[in-house]
Protein backbone atom coordinates (compact mmCIF):
# COMPACT_ATOMS: atom_id res chain seq x y z
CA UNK A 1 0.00 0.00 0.00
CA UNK A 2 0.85 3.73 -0.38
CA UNK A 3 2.96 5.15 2.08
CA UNK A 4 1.13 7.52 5.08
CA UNK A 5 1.12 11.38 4.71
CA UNK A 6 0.86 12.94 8.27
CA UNK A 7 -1.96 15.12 9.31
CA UNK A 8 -0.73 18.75 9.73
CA UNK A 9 -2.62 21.60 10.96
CA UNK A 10 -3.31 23.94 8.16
CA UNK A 11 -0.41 26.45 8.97
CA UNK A 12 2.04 23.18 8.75
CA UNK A 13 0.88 22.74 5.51
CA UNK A 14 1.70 26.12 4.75
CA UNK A 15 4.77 26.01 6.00
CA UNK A 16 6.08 22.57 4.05
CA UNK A 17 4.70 24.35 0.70
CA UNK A 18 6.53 27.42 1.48
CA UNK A 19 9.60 24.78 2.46
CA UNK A 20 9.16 22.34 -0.82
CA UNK A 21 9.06 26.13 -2.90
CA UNK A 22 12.10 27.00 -2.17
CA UNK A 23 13.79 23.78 -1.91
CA UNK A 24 12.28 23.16 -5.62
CA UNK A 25 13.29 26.57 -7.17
CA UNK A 26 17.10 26.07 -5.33
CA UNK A 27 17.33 22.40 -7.01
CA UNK A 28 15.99 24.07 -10.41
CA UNK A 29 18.71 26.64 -10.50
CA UNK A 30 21.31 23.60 -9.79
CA UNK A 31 19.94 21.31 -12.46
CA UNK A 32 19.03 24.03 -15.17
CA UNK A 33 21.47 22.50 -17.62
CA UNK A 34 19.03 18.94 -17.26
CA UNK A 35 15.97 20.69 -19.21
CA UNK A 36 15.58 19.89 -22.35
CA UNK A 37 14.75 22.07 -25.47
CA UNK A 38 12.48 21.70 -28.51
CA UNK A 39 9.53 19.57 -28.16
CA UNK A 40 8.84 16.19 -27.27
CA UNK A 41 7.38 14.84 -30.05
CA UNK A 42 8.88 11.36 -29.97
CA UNK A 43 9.26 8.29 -27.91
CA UNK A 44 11.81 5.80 -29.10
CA UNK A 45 10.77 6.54 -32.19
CA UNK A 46 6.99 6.29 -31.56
CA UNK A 47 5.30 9.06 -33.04
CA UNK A 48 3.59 11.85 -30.18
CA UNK A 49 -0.11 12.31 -30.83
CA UNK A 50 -1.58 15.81 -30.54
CA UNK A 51 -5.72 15.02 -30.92
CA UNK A 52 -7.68 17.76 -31.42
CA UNK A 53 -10.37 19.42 -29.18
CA UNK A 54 -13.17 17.57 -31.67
CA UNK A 55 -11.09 14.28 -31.42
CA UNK A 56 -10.66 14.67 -27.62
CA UNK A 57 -14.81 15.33 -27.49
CA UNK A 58 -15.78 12.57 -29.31
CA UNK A 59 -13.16 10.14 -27.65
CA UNK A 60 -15.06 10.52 -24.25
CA UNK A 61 -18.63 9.51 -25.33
CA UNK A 62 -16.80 5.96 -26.75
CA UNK A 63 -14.03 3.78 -24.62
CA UNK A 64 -14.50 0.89 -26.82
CA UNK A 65 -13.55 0.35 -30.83
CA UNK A 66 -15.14 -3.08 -31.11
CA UNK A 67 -18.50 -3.56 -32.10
CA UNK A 68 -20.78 -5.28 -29.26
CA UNK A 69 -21.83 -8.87 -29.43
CA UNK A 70 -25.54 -9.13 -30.24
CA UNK A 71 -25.63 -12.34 -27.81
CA UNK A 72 -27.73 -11.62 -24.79
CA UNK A 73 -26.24 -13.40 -21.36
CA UNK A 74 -29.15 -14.53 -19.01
CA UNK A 75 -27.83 -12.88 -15.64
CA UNK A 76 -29.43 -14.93 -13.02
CA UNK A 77 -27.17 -15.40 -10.26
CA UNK A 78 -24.04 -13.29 -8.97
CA UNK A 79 -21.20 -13.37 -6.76
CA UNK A 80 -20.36 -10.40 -5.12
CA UNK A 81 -17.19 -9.84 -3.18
CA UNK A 82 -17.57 -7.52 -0.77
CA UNK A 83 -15.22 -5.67 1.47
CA UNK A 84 -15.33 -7.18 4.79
CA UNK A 85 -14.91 -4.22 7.03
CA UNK A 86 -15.82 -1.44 4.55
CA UNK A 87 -19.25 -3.11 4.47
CA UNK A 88 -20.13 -2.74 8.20
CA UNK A 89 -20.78 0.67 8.22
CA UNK A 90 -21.44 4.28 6.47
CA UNK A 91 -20.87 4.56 2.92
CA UNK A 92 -20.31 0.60 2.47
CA UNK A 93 -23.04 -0.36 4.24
CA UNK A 94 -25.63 1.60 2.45
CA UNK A 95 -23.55 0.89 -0.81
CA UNK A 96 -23.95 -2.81 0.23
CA UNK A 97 -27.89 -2.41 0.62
CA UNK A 98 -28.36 -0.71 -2.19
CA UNK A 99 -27.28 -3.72 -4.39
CA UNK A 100 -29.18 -6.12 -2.30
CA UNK A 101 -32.15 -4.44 -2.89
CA UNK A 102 -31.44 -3.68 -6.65
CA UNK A 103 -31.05 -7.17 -7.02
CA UNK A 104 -33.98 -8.43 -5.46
CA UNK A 105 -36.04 -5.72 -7.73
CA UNK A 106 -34.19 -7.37 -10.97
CA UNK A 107 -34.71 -11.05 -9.68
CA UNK A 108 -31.21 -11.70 -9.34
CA UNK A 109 -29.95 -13.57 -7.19
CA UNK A 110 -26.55 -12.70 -5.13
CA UNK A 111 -23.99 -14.82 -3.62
CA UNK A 112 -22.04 -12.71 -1.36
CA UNK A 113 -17.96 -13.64 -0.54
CA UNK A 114 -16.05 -11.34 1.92
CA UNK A 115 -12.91 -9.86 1.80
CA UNK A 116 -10.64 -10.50 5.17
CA UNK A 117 -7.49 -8.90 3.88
CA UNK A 118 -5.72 -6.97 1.36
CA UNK A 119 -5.23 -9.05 -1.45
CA UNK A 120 -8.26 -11.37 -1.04
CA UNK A 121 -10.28 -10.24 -3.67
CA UNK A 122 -7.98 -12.05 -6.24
CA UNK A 123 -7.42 -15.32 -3.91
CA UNK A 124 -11.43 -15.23 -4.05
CA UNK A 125 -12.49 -15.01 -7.51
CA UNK A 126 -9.20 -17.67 -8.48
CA UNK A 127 -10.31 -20.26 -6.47
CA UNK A 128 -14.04 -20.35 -6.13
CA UNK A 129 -16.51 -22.58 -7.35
CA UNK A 130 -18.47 -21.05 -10.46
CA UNK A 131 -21.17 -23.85 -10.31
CA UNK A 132 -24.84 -22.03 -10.79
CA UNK A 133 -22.67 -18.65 -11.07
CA UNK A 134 -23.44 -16.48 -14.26
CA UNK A 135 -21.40 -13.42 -13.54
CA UNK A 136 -18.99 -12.25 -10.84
CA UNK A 137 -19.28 -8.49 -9.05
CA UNK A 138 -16.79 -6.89 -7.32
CA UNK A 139 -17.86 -4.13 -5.13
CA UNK A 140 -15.08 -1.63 -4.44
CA UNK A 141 -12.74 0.93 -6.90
CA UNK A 142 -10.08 0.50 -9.57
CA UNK A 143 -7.90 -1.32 -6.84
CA UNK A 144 -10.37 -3.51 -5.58
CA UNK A 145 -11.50 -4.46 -9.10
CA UNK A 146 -8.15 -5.01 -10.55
CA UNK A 147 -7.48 -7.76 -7.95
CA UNK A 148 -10.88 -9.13 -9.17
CA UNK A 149 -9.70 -9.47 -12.70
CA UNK A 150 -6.09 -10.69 -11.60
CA UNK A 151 -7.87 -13.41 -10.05
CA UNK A 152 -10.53 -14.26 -12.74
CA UNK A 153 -7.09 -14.06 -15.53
CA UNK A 154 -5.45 -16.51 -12.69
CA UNK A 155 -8.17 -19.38 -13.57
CA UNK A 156 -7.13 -19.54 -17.11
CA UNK A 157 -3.66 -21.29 -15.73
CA UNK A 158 -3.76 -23.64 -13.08
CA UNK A 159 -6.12 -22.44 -10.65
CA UNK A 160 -8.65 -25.36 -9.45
CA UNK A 161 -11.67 -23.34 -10.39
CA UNK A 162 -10.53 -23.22 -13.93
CA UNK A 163 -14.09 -21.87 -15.31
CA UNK A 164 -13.96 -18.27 -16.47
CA UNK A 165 -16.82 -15.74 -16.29
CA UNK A 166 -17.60 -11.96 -17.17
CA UNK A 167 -16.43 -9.61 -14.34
CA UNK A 168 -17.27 -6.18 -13.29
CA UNK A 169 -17.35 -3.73 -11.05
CA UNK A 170 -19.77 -1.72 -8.56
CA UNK A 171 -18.40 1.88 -8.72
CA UNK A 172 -18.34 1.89 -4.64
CA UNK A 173 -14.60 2.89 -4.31
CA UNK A 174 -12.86 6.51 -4.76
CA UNK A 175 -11.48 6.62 -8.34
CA UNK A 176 -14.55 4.13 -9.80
CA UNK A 177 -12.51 5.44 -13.31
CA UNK A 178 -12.89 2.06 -15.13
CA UNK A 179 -16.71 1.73 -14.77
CA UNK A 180 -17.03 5.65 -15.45
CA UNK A 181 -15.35 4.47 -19.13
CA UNK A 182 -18.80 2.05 -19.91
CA UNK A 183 -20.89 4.98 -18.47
CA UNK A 184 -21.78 2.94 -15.42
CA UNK A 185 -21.10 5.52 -12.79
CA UNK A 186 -24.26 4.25 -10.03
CA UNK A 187 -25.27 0.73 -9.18
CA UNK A 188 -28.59 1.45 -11.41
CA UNK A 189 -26.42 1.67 -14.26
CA UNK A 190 -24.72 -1.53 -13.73
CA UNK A 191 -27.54 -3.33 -13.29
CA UNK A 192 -28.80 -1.81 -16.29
CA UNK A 193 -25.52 -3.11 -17.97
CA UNK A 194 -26.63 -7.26 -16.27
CA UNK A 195 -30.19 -6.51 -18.13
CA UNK A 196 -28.77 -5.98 -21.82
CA UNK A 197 -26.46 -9.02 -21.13
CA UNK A 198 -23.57 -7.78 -23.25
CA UNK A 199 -20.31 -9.75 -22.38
CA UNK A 200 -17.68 -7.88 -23.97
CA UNK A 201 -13.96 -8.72 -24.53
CA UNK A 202 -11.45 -6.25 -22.89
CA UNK A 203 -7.94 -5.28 -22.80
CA UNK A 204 -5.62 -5.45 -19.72
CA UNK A 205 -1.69 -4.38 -19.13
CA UNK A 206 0.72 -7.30 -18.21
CA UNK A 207 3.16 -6.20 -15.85
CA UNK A 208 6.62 -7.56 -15.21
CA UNK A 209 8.50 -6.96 -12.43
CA UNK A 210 11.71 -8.18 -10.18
CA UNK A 211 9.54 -9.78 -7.73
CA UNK A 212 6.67 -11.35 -10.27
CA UNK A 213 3.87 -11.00 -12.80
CA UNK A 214 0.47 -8.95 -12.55
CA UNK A 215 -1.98 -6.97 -14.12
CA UNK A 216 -3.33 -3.51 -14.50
CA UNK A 217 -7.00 -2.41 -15.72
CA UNK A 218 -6.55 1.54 -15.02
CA UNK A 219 -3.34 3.01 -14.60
CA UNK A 220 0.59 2.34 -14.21
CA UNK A 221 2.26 5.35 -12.46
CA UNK A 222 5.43 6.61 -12.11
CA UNK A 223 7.07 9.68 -11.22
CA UNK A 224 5.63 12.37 -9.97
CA UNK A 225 2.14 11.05 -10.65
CA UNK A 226 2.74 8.06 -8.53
CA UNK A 227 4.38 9.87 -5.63
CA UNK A 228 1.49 12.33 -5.61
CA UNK A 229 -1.17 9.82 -5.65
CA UNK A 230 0.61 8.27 -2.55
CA UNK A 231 0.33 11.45 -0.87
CA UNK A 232 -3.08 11.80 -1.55
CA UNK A 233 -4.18 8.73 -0.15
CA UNK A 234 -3.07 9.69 3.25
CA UNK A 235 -4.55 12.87 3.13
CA UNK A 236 -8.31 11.29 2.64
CA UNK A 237 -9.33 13.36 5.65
CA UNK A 238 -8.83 16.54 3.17
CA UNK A 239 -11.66 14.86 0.81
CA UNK A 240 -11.22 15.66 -2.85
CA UNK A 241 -8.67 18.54 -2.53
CA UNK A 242 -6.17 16.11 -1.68
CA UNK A 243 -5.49 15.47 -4.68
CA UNK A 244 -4.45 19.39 -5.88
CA UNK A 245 -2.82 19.46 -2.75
CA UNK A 246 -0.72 16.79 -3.28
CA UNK A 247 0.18 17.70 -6.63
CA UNK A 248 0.68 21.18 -5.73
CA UNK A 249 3.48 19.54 -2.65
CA UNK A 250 5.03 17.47 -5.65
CA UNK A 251 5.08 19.77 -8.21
CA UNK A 252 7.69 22.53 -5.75
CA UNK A 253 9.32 19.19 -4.51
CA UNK A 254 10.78 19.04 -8.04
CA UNK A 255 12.52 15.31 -7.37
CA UNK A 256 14.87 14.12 -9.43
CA UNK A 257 13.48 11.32 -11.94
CA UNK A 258 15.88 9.99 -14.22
CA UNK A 259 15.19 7.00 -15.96
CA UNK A 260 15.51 4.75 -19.05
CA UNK A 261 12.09 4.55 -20.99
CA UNK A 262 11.17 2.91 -24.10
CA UNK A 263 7.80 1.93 -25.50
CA UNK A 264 6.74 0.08 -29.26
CA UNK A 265 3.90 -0.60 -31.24
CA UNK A 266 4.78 -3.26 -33.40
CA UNK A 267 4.92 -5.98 -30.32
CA UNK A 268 8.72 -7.27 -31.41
CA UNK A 269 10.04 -7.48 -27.94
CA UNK A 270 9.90 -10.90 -26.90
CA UNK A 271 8.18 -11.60 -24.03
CA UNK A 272 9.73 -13.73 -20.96
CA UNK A 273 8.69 -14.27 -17.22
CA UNK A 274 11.95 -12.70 -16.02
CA UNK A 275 12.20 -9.01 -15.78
CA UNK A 276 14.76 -8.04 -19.03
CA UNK A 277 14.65 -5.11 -20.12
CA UNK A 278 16.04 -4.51 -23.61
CA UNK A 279 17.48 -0.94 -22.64
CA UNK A 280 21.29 -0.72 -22.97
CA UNK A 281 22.99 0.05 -19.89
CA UNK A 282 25.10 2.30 -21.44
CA UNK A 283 21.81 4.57 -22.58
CA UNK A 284 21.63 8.02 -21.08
CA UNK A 285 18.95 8.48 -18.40
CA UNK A 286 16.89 11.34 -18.78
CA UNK A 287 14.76 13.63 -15.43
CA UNK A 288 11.33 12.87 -16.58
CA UNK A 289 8.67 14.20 -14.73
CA UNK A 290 6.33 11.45 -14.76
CA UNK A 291 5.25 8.47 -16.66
CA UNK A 292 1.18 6.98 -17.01
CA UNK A 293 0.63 3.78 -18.77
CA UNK A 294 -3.10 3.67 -18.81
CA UNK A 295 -5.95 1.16 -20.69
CA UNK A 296 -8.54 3.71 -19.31
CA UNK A 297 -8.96 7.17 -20.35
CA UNK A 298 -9.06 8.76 -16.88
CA UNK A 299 -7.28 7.92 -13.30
CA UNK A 300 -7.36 9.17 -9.63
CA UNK A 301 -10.54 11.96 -9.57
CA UNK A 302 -11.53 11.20 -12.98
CA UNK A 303 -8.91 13.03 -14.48
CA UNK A 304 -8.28 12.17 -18.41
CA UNK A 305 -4.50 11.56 -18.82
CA UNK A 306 -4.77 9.66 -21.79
CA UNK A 307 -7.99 10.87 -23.71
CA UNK A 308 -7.85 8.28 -26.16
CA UNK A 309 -7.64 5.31 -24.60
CA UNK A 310 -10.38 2.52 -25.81
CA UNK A 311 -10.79 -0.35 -23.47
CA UNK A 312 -9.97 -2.88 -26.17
CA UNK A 313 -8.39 -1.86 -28.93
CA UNK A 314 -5.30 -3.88 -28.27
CA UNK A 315 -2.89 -0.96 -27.11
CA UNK A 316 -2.48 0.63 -24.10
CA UNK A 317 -1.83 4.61 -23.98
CA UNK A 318 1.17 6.07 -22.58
CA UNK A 319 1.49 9.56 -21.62
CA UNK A 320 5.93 10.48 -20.33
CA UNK A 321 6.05 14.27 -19.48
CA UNK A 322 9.83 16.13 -19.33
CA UNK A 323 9.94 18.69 -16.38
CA UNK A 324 8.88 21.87 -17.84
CA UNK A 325 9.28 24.32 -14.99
CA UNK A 326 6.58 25.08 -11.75
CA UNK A 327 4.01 27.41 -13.44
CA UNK A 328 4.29 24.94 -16.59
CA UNK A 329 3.61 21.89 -14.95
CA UNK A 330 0.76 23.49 -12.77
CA UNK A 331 -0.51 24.84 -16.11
CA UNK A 332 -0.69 21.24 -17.54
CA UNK A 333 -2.84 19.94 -14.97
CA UNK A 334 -5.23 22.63 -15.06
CA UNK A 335 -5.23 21.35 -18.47
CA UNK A 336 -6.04 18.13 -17.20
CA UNK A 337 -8.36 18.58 -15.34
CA UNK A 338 -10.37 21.08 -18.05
CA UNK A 339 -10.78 17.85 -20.58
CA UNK A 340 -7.14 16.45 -21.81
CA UNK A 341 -6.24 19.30 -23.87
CA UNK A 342 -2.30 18.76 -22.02
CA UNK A 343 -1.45 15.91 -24.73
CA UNK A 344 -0.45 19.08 -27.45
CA UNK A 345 1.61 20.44 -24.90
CA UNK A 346 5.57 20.06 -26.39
CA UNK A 347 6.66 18.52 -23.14
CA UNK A 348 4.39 15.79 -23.17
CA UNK A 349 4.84 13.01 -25.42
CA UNK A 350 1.21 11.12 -25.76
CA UNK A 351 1.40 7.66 -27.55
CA UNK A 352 -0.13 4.12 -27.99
CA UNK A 353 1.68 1.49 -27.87
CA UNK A 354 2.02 -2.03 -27.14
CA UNK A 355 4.93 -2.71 -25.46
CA UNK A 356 7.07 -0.36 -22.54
CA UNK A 357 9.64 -0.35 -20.43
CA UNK A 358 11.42 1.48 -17.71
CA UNK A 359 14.29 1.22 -15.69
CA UNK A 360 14.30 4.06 -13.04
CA UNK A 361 18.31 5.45 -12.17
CA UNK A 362 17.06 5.61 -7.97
CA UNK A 363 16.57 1.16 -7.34
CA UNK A 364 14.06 2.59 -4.42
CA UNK A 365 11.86 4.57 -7.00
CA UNK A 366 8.14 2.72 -7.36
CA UNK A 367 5.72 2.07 -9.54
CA UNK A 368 2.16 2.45 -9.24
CA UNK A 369 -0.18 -0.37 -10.29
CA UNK A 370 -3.93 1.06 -10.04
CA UNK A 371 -3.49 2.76 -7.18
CA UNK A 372 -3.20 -0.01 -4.89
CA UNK A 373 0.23 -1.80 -4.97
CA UNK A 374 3.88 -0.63 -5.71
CA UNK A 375 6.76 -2.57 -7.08
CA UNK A 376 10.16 -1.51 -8.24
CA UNK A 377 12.00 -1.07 -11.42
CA UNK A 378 12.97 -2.12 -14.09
CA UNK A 379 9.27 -3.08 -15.21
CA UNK A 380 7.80 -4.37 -18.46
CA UNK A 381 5.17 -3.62 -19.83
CA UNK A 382 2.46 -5.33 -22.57
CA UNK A 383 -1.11 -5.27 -23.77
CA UNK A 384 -2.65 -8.62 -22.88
CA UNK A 385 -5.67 -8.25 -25.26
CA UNK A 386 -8.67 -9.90 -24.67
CA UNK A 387 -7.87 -10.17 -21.44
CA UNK A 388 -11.32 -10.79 -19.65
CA UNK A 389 -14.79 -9.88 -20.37
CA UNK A 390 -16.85 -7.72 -19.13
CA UNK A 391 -20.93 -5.91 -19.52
CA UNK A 392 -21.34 -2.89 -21.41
């Protein structure tokens, strides 16, 4: 999990802005000769895209490029994992009844499974029996849901359940960014997504690393963005402003980044179960500012990194951003935030792709996977298409 952020007063905070400023301007002046000039209109060769505002527009009212199967699933009975504690009271608990009674009113019937510990979710859906079971429900965010799908790939290989089924999620957690892509942003909706009965095939993003294998369905963070988003989460008590807060805290903190990165779209990088990065050791590390490798169009508040993205279109998007200065960077996630409009900026280099990987210069630097779980570098990344299904 994400490491803590400490509660400070409000003049603390303040004061450790006022503290990062300087700190961030002083490193600036002593690593001027790092920034880079011209744009940033390749990566590894990969073309940058630079969408349009029409492109961008009609991009968000369609996150798949696949036409939908005409079969109709009977949805009968569902298993539902639910968060153990979560559940018990407040928002869970009336998230929790919500469904229940949904169901009932749709004649479904539910087969509730309870999470005991981080990392359950996954042991859950891999090893239970699917007997009588037409769908499985996960009831939580991005996180929650990726371990879902981790667990529902997992029975393709040697897990005893071995049956796979369509999987999806309730939008009860924070980010919900993966079931705001099918437009199913309340329980009604998903429900209404069980009544069509469209099972649809979906991409995921295999990801290697020194310590194993798994999979992402939102985002893979790095950088700045992933140090943020790890300050935001232990800032929750700040509610949604947490997360310009902790961007804001990054942004003057102005660490240093450099890394190896290298992405392709023409999927000629073999693939291995060891971590091997085909970067030369000998290749120049540049200070990046941050790195998203995303199958979804938005991540953390809803916020549309990679505007593009389709949920199964066999790439994923990656967005790599060079540091660009304080009021720049602020001034790209403004434009972030306003609808995606950052991927023309010259410092970011927007691009899909089916293959990445990074090496990061600092061993202790982390990766984000989804919000939820960190690993180190080097990492590999690749589009594992078709991954699972899911309703639309």
């Amino acid at each position: 999990m994400h490491a803590g952020f400490p509660k400070p007063g409000a003049a603390n905070l303040v004061v450790a802005v006022i503290f990062m400023s300087f700190c961030g301007l002083t490193r600036r002046k002593k690593n001027k000769m790092n920034g880079r000039s011209g744009g940033f209109d390749a990566l590894t060769g990969v073309p940058a895209l630079r969408p349009s505002e029409d492109e961008i527009k009609k991009a968000k009212t369609k996150c798949l490029s696949k036409p939908i199967t005409t079969e109709k699933l009977s949805i009968k009975t569902i298993m539902v994992v639910v968060h153990g504690k979560k559940c018990e009271d407040g928002k869970g608990k009336r998230d929790l009844r919500e469904i229940r009674d949904l169901a009932e009113a749709r004649g479904v019937q539910l087969v509730e499974v309870r999470t005991e510990r981080e990392g359950h979710c996954e042991e859950l859906v891999r090893d239970a029996n699917f007997d009588n079971i037409d769908a499985v429900g996960v009831m939580g965010g991005d996180g929650t849901f990726r371990e879902g799908v981790c667990g529902m790939i997992a029975r393709s290989g040697d897990s005893p359940g071995g049956k796979e089924l369509p999987i999806f999620a309730f939008p009860c957690g924070t980010g919900n960014n993966y079931a705001r892509d099918l437009g199913q942003r309340t329980v009604t909706d998903v429900f209404d997504a069980l009544a069509r009965g469209h099972a649809h095939a979906v991409d995921a993003v295999r990801v290697q690393h020194p310590n194993g294998t798994t999979y992402s369905i939102n985002c893979v963070t790095w950088g700045m963005a992933r140090d943020a988003a790890a300050t935001a989460e232990g800032m929750r008590w700040l509610g949604a402003i947490r997360y310009d807060i902790a961007g804001f805290f990054h942004i003057m903190k102005n660490k240093l980044n450099y890394a190896n990165l290298a992405a392709y779209v023409d999927g000629d990088v073999s693939s291995s179960t060891q971590v091997t990065p085909i970067l030369s050791d000998n290749e120049a590390a540049e200070d990046y500012l941050m790195m998203f490798a995303q199958n979804t169009r938005c991540s953390g508040r809803g916020f549309p990194f990679t505007p593009l993205a389709k949920l199964d279109d066999g790439f994923f998007d990656l967005i790599a951003v060079k540091k660009c200065g304080v009021l720049k960077t602020v001034g790209l996630f403004e434009a972030v935030k306003k609808g995606g409009s950052h991927v023309r900026d010259p410092s970011v280099c927007y691009v899909k792709v089916k293959k990445a990987t990074l090496r990061a210069s600092d061993a202790g630097d982390l990766v984000g996977i989804d919000g939820e779980v960190d690993v180190t570098t080097p990492i590999n990344l690749e589009i594992a298409e078709r991954a699972f299904t899911t309703f639309v």
